[in-house]
N, C-alpha and C. Protein backbone atom coordinates (compact mmCIF):
# COMPACT_ATOMS: atom_id res chain seq x y z
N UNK A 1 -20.04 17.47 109.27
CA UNK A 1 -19.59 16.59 108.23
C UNK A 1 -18.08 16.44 108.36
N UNK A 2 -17.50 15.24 108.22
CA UNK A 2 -16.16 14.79 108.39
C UNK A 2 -15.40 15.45 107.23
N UNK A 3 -14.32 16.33 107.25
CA UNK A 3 -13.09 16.91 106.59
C UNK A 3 -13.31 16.21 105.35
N UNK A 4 -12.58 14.71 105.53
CA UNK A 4 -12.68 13.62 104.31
C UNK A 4 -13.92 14.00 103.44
N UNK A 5 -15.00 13.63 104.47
CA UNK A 5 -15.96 13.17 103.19
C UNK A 5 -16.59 14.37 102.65
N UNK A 6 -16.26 15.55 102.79
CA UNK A 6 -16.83 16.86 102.84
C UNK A 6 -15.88 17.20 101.62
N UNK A 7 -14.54 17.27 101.53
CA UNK A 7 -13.58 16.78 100.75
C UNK A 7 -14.19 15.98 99.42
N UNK A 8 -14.57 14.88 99.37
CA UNK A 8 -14.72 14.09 98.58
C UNK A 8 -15.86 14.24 98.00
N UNK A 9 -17.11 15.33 98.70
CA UNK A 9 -18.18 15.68 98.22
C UNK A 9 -18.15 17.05 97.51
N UNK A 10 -17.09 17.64 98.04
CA UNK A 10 -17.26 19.10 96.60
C UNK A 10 -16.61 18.56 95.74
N UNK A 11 -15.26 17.44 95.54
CA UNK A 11 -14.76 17.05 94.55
C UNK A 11 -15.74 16.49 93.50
N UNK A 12 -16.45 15.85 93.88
CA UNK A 12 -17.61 15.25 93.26
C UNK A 12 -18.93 16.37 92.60
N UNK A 13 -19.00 17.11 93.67
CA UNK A 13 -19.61 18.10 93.54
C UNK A 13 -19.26 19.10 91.90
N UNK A 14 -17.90 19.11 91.96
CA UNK A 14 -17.18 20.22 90.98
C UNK A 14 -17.37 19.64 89.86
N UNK A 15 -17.02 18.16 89.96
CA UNK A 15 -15.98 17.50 89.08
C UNK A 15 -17.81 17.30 87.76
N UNK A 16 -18.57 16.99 88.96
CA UNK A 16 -20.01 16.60 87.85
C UNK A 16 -20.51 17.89 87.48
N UNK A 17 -20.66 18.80 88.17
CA UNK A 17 -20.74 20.17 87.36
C UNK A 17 -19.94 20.75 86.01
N UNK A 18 -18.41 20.07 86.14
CA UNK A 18 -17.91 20.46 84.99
C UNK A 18 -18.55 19.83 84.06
N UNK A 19 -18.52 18.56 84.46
CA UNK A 19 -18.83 17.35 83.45
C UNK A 19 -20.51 17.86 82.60
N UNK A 20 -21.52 18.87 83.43
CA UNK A 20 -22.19 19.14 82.99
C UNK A 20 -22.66 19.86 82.40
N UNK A 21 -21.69 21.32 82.44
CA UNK A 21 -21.01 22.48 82.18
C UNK A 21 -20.55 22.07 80.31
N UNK A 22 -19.91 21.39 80.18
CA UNK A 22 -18.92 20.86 79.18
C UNK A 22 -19.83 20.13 78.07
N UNK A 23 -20.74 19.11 79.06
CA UNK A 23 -21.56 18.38 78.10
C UNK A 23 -22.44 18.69 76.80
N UNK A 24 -23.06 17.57 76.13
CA UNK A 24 -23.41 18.01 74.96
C UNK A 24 -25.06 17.91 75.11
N UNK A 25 -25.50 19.00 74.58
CA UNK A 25 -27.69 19.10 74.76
C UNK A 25 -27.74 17.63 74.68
N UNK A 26 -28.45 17.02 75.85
CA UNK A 26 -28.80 16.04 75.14
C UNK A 26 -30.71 15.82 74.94
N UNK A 27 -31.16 17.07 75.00
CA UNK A 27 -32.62 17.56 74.49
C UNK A 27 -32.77 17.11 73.23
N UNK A 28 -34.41 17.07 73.14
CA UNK A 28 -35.12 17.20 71.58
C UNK A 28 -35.45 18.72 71.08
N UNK A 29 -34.90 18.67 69.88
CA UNK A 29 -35.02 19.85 69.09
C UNK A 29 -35.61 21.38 69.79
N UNK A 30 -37.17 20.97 70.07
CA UNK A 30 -38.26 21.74 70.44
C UNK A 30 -38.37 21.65 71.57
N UNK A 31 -37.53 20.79 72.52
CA UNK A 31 -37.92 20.29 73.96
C UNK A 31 -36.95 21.58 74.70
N UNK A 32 -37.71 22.02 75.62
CA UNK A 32 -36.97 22.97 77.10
C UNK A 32 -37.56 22.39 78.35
N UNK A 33 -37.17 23.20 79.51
CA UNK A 33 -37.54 22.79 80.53
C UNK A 33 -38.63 23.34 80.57
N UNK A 34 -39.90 22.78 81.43
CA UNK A 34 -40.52 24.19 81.86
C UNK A 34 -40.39 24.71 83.12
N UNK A 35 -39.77 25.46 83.22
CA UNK A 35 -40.05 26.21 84.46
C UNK A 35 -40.52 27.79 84.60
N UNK A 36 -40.85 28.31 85.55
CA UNK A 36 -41.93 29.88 85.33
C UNK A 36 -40.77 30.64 85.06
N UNK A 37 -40.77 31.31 84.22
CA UNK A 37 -39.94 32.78 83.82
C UNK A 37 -40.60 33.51 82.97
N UNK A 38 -40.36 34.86 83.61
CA UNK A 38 -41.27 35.28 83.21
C UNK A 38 -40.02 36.78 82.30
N UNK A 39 -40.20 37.11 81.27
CA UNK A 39 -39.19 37.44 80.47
C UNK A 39 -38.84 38.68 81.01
N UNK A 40 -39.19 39.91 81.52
CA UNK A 40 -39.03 41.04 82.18
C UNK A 40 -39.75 41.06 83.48
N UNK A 41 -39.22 40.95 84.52
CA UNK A 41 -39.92 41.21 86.02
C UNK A 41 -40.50 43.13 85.26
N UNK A 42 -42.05 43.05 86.27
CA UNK A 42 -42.26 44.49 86.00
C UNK A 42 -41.43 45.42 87.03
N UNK A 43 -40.99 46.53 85.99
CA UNK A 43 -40.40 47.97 86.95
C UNK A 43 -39.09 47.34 86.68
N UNK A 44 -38.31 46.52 86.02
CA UNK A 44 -37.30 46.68 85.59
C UNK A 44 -37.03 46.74 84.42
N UNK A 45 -35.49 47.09 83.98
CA UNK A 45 -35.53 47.36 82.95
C UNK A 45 -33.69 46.84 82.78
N UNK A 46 -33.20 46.95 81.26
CA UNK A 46 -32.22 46.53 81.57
C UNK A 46 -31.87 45.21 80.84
N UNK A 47 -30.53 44.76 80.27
CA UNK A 47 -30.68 43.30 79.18
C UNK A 47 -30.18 42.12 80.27
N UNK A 48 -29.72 42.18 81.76
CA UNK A 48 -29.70 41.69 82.76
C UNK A 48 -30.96 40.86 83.28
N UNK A 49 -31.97 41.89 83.05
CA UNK A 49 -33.11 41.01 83.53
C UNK A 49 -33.51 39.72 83.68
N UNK A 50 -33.64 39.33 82.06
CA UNK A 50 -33.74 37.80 82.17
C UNK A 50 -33.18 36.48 82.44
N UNK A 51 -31.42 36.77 82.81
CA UNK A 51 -30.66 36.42 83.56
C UNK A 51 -31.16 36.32 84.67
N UNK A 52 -31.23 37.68 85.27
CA UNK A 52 -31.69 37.92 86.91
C UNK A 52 -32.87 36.75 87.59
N UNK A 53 -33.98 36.90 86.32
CA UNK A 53 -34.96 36.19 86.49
C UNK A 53 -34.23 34.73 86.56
N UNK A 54 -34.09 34.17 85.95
CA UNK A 54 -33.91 32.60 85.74
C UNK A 54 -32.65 32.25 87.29
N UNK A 55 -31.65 33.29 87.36
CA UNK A 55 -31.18 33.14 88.67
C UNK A 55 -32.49 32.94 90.18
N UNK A 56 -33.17 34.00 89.80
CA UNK A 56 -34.01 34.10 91.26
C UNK A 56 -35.06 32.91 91.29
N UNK A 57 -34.95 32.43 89.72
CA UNK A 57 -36.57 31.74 90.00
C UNK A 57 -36.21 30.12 90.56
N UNK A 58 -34.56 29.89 89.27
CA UNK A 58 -33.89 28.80 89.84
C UNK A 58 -33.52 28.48 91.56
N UNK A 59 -32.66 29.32 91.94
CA UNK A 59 -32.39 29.19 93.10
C UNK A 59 -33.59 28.98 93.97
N UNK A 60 -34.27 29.54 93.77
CA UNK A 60 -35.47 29.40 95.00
C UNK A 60 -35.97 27.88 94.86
N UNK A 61 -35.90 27.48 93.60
CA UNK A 61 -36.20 26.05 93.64
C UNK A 61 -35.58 25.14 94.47
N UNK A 62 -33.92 25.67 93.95
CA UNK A 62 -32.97 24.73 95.02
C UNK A 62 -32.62 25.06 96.18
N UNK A 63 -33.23 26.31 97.06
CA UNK A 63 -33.46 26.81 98.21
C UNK A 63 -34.64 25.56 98.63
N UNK A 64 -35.64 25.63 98.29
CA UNK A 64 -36.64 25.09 98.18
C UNK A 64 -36.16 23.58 98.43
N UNK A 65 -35.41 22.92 97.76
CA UNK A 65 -35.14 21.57 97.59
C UNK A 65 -34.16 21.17 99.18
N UNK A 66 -33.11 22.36 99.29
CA UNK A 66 -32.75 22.08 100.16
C UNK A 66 -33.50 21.73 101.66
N UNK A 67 -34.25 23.13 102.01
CA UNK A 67 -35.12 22.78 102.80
C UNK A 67 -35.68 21.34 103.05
N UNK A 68 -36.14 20.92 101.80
CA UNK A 68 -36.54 19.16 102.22
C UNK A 68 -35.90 18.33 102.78
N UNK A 69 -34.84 18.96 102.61
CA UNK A 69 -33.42 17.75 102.93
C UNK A 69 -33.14 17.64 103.98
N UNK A 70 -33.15 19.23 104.74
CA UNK A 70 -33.16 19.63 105.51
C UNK A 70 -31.84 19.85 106.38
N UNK A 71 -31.37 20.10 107.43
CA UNK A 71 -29.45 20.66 108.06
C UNK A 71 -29.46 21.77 107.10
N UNK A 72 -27.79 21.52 107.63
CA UNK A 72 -27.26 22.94 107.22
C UNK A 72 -26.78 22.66 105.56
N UNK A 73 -26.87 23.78 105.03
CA UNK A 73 -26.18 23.62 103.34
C UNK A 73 -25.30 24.83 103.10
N UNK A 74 -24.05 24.40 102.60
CA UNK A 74 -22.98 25.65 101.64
C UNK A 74 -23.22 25.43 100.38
N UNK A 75 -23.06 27.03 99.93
CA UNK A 75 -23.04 27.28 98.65
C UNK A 75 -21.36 27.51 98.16
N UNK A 76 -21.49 26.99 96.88
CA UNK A 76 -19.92 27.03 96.20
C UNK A 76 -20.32 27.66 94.57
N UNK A 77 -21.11 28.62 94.38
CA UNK A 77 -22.14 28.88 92.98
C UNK A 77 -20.45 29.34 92.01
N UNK A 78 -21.02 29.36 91.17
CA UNK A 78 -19.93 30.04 90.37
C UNK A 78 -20.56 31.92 89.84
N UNK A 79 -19.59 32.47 89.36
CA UNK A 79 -19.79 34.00 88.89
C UNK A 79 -20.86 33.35 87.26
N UNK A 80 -21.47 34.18 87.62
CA UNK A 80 -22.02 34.52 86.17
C UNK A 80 -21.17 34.48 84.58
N UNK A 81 -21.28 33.38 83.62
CA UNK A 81 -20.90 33.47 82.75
C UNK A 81 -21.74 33.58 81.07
N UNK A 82 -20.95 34.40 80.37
CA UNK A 82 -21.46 34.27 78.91
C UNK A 82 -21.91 33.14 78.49
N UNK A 83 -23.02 33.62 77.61
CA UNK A 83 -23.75 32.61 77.00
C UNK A 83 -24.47 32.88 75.86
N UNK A 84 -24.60 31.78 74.62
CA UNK A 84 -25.45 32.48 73.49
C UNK A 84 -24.66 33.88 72.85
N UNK A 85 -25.31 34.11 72.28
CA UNK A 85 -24.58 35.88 71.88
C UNK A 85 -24.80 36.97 72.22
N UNK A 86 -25.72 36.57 73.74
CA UNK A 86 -25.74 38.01 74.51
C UNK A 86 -26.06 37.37 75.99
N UNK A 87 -25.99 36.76 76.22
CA UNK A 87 -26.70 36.05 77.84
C UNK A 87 -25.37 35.86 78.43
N UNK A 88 -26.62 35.56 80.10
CA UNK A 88 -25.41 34.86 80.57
C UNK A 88 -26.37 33.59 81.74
N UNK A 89 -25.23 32.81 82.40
CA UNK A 89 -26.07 32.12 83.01
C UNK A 89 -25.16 31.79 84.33
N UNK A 90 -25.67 30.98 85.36
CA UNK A 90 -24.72 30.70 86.50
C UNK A 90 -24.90 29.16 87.17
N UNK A 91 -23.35 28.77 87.52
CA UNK A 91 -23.51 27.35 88.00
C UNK A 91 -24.26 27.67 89.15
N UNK A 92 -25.07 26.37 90.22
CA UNK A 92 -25.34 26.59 91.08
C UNK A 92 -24.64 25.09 91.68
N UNK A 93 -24.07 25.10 92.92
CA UNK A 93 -23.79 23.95 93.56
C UNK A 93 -23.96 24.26 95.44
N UNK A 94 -24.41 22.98 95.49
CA UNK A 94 -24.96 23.40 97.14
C UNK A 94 -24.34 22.09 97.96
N UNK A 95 -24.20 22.22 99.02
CA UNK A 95 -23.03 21.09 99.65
C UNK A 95 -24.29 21.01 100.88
N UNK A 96 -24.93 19.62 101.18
CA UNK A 96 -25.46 19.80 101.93
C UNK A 96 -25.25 18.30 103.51
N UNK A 97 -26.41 17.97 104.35
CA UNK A 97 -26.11 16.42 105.03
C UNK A 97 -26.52 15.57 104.22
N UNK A 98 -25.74 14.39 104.83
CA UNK A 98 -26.40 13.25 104.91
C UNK A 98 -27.61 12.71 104.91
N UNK A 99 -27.97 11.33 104.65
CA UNK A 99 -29.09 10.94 105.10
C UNK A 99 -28.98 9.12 105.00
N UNK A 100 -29.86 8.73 105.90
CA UNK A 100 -30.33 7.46 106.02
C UNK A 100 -30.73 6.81 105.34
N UNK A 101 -30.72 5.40 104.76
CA UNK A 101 -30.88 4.85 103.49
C UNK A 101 -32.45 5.13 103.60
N UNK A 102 -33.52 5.01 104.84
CA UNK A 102 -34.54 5.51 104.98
C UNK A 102 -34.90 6.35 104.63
N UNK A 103 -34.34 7.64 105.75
CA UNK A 103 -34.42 9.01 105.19
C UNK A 103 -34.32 9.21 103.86
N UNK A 104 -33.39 8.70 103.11
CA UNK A 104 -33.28 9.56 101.74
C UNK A 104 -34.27 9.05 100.62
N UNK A 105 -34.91 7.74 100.73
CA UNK A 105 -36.32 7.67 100.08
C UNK A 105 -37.06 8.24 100.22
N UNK A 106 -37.55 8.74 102.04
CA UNK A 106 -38.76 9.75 102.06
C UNK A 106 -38.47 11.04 101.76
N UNK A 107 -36.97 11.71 101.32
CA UNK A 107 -36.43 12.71 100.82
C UNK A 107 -37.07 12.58 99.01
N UNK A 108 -35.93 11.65 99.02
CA UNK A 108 -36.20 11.74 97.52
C UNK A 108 -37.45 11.15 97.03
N UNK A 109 -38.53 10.75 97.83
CA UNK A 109 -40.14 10.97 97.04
C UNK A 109 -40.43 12.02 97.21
N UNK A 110 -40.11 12.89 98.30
CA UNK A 110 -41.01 14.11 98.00
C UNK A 110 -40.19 15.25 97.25
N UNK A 111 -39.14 15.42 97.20
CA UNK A 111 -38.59 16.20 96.25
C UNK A 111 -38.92 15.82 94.56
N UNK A 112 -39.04 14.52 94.34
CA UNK A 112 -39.49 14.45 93.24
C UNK A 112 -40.85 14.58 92.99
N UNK A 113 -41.32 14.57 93.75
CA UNK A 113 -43.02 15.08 93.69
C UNK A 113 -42.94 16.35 93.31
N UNK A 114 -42.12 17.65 94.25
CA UNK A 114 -41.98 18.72 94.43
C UNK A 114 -41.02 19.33 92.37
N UNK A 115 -40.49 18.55 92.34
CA UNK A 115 -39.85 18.34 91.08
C UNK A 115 -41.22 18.19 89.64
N UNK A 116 -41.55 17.26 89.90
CA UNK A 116 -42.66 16.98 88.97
C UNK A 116 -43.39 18.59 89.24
N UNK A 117 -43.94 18.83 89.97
CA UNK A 117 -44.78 20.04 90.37
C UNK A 117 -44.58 20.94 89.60
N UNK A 118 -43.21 21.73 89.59
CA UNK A 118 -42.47 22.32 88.55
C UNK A 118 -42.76 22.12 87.33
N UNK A 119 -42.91 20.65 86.57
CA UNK A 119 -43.07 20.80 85.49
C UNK A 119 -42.03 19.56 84.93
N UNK A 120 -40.70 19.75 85.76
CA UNK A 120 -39.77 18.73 85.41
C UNK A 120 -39.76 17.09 85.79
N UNK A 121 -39.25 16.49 84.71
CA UNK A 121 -39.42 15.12 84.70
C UNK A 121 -37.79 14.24 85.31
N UNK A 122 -37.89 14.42 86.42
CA UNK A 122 -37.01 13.50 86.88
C UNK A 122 -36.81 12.20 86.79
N UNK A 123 -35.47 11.95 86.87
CA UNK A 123 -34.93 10.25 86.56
C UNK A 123 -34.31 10.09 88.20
N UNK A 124 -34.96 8.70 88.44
CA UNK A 124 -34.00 8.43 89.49
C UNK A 124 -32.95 7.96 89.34
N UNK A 125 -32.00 7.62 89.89
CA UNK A 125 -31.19 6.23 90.04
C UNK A 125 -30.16 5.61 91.48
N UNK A 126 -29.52 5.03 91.23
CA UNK A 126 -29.05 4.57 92.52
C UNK A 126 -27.67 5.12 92.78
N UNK A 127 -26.63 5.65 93.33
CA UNK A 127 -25.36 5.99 93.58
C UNK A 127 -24.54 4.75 93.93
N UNK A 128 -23.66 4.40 93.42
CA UNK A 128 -22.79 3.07 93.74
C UNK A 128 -21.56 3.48 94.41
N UNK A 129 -20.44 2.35 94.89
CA UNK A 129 -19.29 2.97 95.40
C UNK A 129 -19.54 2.73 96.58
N UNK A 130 -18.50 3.59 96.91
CA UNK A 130 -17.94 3.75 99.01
C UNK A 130 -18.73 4.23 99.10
N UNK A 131 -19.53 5.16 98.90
CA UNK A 131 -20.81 5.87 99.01
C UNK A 131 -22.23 5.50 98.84
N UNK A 132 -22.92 4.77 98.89
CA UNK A 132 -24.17 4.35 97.79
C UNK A 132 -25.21 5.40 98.48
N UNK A 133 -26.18 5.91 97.58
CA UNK A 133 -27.46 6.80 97.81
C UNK A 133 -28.19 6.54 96.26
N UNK A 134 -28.88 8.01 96.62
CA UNK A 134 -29.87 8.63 95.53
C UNK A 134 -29.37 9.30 94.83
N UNK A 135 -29.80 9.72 93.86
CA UNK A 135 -29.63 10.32 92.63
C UNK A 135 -31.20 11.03 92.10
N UNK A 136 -31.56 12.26 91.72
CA UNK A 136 -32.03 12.91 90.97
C UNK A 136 -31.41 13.82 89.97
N UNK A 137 -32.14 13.35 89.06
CA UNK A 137 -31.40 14.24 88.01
C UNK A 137 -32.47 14.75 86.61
N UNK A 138 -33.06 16.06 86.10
CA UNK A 138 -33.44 16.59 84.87
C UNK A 138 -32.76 17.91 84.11
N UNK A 139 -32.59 17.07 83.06
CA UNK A 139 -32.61 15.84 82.23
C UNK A 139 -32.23 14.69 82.42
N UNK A 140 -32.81 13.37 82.46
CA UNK A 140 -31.65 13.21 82.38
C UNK A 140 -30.01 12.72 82.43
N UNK A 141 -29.67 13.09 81.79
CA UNK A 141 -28.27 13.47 80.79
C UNK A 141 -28.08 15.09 80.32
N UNK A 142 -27.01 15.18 80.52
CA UNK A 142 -26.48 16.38 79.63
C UNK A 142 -27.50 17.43 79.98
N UNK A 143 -27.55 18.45 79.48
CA UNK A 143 -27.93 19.84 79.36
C UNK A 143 -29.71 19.76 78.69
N UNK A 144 -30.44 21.08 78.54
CA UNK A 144 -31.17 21.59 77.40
C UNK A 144 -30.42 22.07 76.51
N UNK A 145 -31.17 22.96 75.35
CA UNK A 145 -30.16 23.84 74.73
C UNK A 145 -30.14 24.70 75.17
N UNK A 146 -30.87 25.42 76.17
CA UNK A 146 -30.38 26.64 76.87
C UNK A 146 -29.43 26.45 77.95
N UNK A 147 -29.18 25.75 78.51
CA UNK A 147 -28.03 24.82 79.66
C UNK A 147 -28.69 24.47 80.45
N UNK A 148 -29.68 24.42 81.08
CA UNK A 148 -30.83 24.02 82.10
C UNK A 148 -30.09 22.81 82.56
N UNK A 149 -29.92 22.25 83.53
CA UNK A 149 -30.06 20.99 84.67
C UNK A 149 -30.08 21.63 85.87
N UNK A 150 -30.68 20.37 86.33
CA UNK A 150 -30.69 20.59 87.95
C UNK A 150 -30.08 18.55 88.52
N UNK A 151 -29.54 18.47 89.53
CA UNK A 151 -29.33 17.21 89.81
C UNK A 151 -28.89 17.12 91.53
N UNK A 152 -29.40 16.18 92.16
CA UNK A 152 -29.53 15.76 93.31
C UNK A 152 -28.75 14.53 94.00
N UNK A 153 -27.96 14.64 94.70
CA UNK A 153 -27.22 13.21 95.57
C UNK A 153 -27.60 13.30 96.79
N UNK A 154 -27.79 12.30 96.99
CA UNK A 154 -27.88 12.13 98.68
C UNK A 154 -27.40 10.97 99.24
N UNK A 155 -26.47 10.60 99.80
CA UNK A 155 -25.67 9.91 100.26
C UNK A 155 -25.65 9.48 101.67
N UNK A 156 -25.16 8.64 102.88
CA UNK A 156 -25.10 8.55 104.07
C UNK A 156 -24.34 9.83 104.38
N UNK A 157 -22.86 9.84 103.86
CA UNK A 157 -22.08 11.22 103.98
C UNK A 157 -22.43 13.02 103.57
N UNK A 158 -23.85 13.25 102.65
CA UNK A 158 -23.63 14.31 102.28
C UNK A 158 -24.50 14.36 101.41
N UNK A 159 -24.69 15.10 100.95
CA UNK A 159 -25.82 15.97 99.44
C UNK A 159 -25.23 16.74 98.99
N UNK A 160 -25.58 16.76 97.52
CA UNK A 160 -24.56 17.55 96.56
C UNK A 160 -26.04 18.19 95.37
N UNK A 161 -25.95 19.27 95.46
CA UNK A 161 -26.97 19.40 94.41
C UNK A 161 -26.60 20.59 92.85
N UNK A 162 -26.33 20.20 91.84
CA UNK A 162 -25.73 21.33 90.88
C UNK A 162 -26.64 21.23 89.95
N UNK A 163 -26.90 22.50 89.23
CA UNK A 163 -27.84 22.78 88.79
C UNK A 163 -27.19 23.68 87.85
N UNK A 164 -27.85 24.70 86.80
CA UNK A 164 -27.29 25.50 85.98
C UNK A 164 -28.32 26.47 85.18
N UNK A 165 -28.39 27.72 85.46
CA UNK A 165 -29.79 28.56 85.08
C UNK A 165 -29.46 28.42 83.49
N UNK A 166 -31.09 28.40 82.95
CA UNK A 166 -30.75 28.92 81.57
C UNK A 166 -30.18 30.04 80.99
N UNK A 167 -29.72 29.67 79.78
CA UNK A 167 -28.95 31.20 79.40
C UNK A 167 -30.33 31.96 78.67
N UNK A 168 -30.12 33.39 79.53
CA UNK A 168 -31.28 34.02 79.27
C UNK A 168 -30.30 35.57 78.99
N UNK A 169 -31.22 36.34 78.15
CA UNK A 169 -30.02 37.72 78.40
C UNK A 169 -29.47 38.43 79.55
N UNK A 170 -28.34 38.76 79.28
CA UNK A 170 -27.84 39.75 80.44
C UNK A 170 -26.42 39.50 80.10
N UNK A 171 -25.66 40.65 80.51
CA UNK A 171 -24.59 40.91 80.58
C UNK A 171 -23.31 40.22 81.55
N UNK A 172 -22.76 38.66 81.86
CA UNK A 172 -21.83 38.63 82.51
C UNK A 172 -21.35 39.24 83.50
N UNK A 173 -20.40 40.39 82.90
CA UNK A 173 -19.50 41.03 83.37
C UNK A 173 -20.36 41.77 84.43
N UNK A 174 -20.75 42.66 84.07
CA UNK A 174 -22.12 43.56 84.90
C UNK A 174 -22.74 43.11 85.92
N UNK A 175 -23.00 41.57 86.09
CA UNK A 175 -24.23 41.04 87.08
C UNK A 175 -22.96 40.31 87.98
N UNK A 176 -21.58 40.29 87.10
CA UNK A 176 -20.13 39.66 88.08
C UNK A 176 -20.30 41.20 89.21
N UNK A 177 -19.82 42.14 88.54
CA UNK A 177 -19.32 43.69 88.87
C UNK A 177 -20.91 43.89 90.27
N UNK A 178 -21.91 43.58 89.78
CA UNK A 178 -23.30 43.73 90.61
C UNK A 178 -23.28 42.79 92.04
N UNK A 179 -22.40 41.35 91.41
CA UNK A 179 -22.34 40.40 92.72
C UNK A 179 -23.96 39.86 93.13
N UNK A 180 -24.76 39.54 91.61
CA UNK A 180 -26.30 39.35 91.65
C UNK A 180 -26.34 38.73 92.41
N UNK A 181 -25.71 37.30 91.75
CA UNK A 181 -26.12 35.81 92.94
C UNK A 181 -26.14 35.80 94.28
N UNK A 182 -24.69 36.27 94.26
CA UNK A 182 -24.18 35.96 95.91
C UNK A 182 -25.25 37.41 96.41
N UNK A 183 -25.30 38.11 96.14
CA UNK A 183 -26.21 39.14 97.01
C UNK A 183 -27.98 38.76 97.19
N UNK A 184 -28.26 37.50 96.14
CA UNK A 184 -29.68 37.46 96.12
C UNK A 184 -29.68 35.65 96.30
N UNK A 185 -29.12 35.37 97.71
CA UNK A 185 -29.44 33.63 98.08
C UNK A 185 -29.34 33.80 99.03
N UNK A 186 -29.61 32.64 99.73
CA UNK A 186 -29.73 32.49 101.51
C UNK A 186 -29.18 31.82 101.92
N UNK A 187 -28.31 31.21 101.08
CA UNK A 187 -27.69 29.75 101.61
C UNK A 187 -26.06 30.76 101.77
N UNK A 188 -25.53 29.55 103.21
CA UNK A 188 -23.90 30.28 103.54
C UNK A 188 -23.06 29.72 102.62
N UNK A 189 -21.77 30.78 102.41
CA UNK A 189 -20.95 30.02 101.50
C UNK A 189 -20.28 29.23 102.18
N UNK A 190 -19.39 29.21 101.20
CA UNK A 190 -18.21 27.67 101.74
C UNK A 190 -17.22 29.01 102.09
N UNK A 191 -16.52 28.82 103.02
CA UNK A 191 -15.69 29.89 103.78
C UNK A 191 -14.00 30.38 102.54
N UNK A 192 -14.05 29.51 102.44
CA UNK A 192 -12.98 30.03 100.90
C UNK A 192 -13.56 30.77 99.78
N UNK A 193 -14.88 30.69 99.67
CA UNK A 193 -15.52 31.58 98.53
C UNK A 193 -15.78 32.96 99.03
N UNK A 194 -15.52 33.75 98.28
CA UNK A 194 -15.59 35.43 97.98
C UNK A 194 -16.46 35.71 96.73
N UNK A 195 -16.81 36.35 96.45
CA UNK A 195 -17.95 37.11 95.47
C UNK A 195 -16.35 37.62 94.79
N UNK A 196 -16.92 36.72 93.62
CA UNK A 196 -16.18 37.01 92.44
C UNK A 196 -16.43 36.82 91.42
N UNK A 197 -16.08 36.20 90.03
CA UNK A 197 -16.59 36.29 88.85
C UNK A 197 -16.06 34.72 88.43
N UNK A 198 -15.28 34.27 89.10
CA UNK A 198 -14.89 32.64 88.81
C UNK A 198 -15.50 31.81 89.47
């Protein structure tokens, strides 16, 4: 991937994560995502857990997603942060290729198939600009009330995918100090990232 547009894709990358990070639920009352979590993995123990869980179950999705896409992908995740009055939760962002105005339809039908499967109801839409592609995104708009999104670009230049586990319990600081994420994904980082808590 070219410097520039690699450049212009974590900017984008960051900049819509904040934007989603920041945003306001835009869920119904009673409405969540569904996805499988399961509230205590057995043989653990610990107020981490259900953090842990929603990390392992999320990522594998967007492990999962990547694969479809297929090349190489960096991770740029963020540390584990507070959430609710005892949780915590974690950005996820994945920097991945390109694709062909072709390619990225037969991408993005089957990821949204693979999406639906899950449970989640994806929106398409179109990417405009110097760039034009795909777009997946659930919700969506904005967040659940637990922070849940997941969202998809695919572009001629690049794929950008950010996502955000629900806030489930666990301790922040502890699963920062543990280095959960970065010790439990498969994807390489971006060479400036270190296992840290920001």
């Amino acid at each position: 991937m070219r410097t520039s547009a690699r450049t212009a894709l974590v900017l984008f990358a960051v900049g819509s994560s904040m934007l989603a990070l920041t945003a306001c639920s835009n869920s119904q009352p009673n409405q969540e995502p569904t996805m499988s979590r399961s509230s205590t993995p057995s043989g653990s123990t610990g107020a981490a857990s259900g953090a842990k869980s929603a990390w392992d179950d999320l990522n594998q999705k967007v492990e999962s997603t990547q694969a479809m896409v297929g090349g190489e992908w960096e991770a740029s995740d963020t540390g584990a942060t507070a959430c609710g009055s005892s949780g915590a939760q974690w950005g996820i962002t994945r920097l991945g290729p390109g694709a062909s105005p072709g390619d990225r339809e037969r991408i993005i039908d089957e990821i949204e198939t693979a999406w639906k499967a899950n449970g989640w109801k994806p929106t398409r839409t179109k990417i405009g600009g110097d760039a034009p592609g795909l777009q997946l995104r659930y919700p969506a708009a904005g967040t659940f009330d637990d922070g849940f999104f997941i969202e998809l670009g695919i572009t001629d230049y690049g794929s950008s995918m950010q996502s955000q586990t629900p806030c489930e319990p666990g301790d922040a600081d502890a699963l920062n100090d543990e280095q959960y994420a970065y010790n439990h994904q498969n994807t390489t980082r971006l060479p400036s990232d270190s296992p840290s808590s920001s």
